[in-house]
C-alpha atoms as a PDB file:
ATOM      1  CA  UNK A   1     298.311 113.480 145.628  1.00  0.00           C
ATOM      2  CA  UNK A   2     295.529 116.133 144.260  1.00  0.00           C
ATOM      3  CA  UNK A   3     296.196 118.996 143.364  1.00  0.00           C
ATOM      4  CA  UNK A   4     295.111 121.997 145.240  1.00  0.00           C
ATOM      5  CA  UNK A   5     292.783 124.591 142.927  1.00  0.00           C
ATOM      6  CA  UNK A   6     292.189 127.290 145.372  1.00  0.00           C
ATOM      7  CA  UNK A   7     289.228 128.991 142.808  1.00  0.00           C
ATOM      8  CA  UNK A   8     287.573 125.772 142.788  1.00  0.00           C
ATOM      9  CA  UNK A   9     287.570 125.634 146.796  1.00  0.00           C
ATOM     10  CA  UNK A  10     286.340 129.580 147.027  1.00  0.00           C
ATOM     11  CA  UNK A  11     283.355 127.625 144.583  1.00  0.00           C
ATOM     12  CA  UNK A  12     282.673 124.961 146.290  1.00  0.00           C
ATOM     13  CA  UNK A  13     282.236 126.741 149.801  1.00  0.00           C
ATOM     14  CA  UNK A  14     280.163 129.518 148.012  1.00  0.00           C
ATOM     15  CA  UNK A  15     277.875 127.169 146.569  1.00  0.00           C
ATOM     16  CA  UNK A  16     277.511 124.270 149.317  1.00  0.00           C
ATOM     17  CA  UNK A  17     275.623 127.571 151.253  1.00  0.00           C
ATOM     18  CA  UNK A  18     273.596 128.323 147.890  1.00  0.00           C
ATOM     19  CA  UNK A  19     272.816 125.691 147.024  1.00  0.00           C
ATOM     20  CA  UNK A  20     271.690 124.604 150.979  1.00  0.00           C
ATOM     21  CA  UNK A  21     269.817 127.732 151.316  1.00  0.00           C
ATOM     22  CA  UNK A  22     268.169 127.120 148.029  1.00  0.00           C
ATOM     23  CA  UNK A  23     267.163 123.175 148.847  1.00  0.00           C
ATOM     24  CA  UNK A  24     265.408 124.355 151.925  1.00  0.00           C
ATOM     25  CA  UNK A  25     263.103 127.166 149.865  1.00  0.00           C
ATOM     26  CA  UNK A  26     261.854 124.364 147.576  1.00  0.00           C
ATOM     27  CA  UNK A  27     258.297 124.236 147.687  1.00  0.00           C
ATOM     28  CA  UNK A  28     258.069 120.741 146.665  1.00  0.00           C
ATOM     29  CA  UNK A  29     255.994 118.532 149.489  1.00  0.00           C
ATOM     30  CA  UNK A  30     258.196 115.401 148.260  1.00  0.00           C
ATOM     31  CA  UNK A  31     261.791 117.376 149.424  1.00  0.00           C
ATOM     32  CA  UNK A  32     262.227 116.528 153.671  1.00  0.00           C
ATOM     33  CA  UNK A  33     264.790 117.423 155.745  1.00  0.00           C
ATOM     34  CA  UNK A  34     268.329 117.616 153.281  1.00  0.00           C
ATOM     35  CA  UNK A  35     271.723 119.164 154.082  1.00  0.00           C
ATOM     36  CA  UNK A  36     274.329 119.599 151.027  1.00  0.00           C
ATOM     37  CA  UNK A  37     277.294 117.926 152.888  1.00  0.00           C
ATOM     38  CA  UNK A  38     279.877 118.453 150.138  1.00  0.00           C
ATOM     39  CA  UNK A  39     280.209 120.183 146.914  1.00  0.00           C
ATOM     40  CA  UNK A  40     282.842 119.151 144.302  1.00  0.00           C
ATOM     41  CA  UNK A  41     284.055 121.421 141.121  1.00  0.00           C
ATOM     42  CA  UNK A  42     285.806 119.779 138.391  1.00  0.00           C
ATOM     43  CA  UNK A  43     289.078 121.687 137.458  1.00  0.00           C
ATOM     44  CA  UNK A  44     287.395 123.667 135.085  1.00  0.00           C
ATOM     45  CA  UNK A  45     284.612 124.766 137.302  1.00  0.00           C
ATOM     46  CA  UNK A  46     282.253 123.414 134.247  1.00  0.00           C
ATOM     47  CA  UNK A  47     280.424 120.137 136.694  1.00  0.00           C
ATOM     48  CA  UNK A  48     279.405 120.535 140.390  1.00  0.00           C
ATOM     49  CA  UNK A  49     278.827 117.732 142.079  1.00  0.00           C
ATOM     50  CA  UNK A  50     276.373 118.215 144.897  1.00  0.00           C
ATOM     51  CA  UNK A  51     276.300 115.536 147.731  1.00  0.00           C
ATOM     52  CA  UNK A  52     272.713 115.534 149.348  1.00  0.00           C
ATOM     53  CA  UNK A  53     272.218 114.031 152.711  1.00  0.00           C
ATOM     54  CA  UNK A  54     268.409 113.181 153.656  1.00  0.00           C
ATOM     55  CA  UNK A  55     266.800 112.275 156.730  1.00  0.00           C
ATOM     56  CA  UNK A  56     264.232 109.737 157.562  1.00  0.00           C
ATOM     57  CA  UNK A  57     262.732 106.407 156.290  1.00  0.00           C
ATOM     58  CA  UNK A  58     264.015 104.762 153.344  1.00  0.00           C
ATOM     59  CA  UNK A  59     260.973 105.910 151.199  1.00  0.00           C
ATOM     60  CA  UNK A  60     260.913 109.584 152.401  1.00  0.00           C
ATOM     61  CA  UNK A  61     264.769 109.593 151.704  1.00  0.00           C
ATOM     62  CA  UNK A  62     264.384 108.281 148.133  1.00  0.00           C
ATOM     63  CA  UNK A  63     261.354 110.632 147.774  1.00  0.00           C
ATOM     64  CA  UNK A  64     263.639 113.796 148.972  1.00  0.00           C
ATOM     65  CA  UNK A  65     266.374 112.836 146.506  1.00  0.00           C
ATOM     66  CA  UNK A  66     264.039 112.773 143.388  1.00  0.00           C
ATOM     67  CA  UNK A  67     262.461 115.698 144.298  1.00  0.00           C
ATOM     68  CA  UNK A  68     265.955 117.609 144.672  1.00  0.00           C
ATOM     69  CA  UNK A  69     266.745 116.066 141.653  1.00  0.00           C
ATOM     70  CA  UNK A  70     263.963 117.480 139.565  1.00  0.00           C
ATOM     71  CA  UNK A  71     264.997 120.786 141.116  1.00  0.00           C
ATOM     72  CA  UNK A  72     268.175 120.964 139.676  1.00  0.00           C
ATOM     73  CA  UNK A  73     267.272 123.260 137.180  1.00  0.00           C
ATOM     74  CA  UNK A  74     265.907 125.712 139.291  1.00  0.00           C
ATOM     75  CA  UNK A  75     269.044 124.870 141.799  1.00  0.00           C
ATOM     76  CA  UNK A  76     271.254 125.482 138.599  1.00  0.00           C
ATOM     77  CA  UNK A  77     269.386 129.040 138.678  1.00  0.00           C
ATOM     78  CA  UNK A  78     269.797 130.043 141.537  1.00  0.00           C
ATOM     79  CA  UNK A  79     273.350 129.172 141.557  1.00  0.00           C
ATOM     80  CA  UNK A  80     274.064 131.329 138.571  1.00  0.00           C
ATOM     81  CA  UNK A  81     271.903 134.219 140.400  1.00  0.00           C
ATOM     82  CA  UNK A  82     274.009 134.507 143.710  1.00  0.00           C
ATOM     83  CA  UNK A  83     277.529 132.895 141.970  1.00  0.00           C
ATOM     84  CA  UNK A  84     279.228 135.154 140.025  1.00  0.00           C
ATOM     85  CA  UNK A  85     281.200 132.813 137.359  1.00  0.00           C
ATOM     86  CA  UNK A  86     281.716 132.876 132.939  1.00  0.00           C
ATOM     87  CA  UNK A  87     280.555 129.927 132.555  1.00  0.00           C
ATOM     88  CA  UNK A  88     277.226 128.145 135.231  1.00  0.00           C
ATOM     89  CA  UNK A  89     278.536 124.646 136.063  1.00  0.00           C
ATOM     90  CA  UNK A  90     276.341 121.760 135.192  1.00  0.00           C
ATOM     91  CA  UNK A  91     274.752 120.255 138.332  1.00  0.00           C
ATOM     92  CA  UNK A  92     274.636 117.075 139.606  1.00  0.00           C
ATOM     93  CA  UNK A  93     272.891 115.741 142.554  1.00  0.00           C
ATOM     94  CA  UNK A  94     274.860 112.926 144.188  1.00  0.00           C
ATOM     95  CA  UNK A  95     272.952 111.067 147.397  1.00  0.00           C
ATOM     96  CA  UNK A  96     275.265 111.211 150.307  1.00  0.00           C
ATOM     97  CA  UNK A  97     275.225 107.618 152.024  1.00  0.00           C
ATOM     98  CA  UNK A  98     278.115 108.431 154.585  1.00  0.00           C
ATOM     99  CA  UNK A  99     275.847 108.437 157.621  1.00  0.00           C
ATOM    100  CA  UNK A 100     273.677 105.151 156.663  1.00  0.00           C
ATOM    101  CA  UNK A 101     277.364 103.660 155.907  1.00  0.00           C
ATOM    102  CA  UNK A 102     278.575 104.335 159.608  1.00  0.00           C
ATOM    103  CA  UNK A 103     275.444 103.448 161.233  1.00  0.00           C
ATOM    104  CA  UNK A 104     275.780 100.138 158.962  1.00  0.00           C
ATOM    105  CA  UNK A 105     279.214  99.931 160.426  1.00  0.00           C
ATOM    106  CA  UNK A 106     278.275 100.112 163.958  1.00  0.00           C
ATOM    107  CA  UNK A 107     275.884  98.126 163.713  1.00  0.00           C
ATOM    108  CA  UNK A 108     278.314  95.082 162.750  1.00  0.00           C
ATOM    109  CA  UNK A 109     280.978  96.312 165.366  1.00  0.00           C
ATOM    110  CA  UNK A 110     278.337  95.707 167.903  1.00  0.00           C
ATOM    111  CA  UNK A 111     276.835  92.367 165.913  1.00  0.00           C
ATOM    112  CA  UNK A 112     280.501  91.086 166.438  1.00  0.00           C
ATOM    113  CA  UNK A 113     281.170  91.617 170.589  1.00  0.00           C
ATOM    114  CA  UNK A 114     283.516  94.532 169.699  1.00  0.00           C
ATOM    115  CA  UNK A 115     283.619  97.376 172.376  1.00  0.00           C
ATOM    116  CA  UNK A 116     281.655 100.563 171.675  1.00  0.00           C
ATOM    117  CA  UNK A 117     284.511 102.917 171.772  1.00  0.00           C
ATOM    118  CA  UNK A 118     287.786 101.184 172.039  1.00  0.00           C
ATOM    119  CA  UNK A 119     290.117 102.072 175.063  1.00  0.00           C
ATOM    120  CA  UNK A 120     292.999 104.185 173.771  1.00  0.00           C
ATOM    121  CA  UNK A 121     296.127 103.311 176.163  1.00  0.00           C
ATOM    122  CA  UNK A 122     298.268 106.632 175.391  1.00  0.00           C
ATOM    123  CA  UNK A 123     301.756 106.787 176.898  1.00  0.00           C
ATOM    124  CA  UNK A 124     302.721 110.035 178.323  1.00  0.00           C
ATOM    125  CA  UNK A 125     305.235 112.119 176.615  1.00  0.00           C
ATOM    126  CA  UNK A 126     308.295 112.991 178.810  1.00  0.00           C
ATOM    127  CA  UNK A 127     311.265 114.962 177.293  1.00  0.00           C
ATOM    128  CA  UNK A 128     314.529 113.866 177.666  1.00  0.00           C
ATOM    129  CA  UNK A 129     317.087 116.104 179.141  1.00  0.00           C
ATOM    130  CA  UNK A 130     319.356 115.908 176.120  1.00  0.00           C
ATOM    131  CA  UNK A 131     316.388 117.327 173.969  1.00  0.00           C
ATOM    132  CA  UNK A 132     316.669 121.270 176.073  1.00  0.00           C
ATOM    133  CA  UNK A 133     320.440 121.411 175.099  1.00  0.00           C
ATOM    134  CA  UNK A 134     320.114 122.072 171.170  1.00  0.00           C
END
């Protein structure tokens, strides 16, 4: 099990909005619509890892992720403007494929007959008596 590293959390939150704030002021036509889904410090708070989710056609999401990528020195910048920290983490641009992997997924679900959302037969909960005596 992980451990938990509060700092790094505080970090991460702080600069998933920085760093999303900052991807939306690039000025580069290449960069389309990207959200920072995740960011993840290393221990040490020395590496960010910044997962980039981009919209649209295969091209224009390629296109978006090299263009963020070529940013990151400027992202790194601004990062070490609005984050107060020792030492500026090294940033790395990660692309996010979670949403192409669940539309992949549903797309084989519904290749193979399987239902769209499966029926969930819950059982209602009823207390037994003995349970109000303790």
């Amino acid at each position: 099990m992980p451990k938990n590293y509060p700092r790094a959390n505080r970090v991460e939150k702080l600069a998933q909005m920085v760093l999303g704030e900052a991807i939306l002021d690039l000025k580069d036509p290449r960069v389309g619509f990207a959200t920072v889904t995740t960011v993840r410090m290393s221990r040490d708070l020395r590496v960010a890892e910044v997962f980039v989710s981009a919209m649209g056609s295969e091209e224009e999401q390629s296109q978006t992720i090299a263009a963020i990528k070529h940013a990151t020195p400027h992202l790194r910048s601004v990062l070490g403007q609005q984050v107060r920290m020792r030492r500026l983490p090294e940033v790395k641009i990660v692309e996010d494929l979670t949403a192409q992997t669940v539309a992949r997924m549903e797309e084989l679900l519904r290749a193979s007959g399987a239902p769209k959302e499966p029926e969930a037969e819950a059982e209602e909960y009823e207390p037994d008596d003995e349970d109000d005596e303790h």
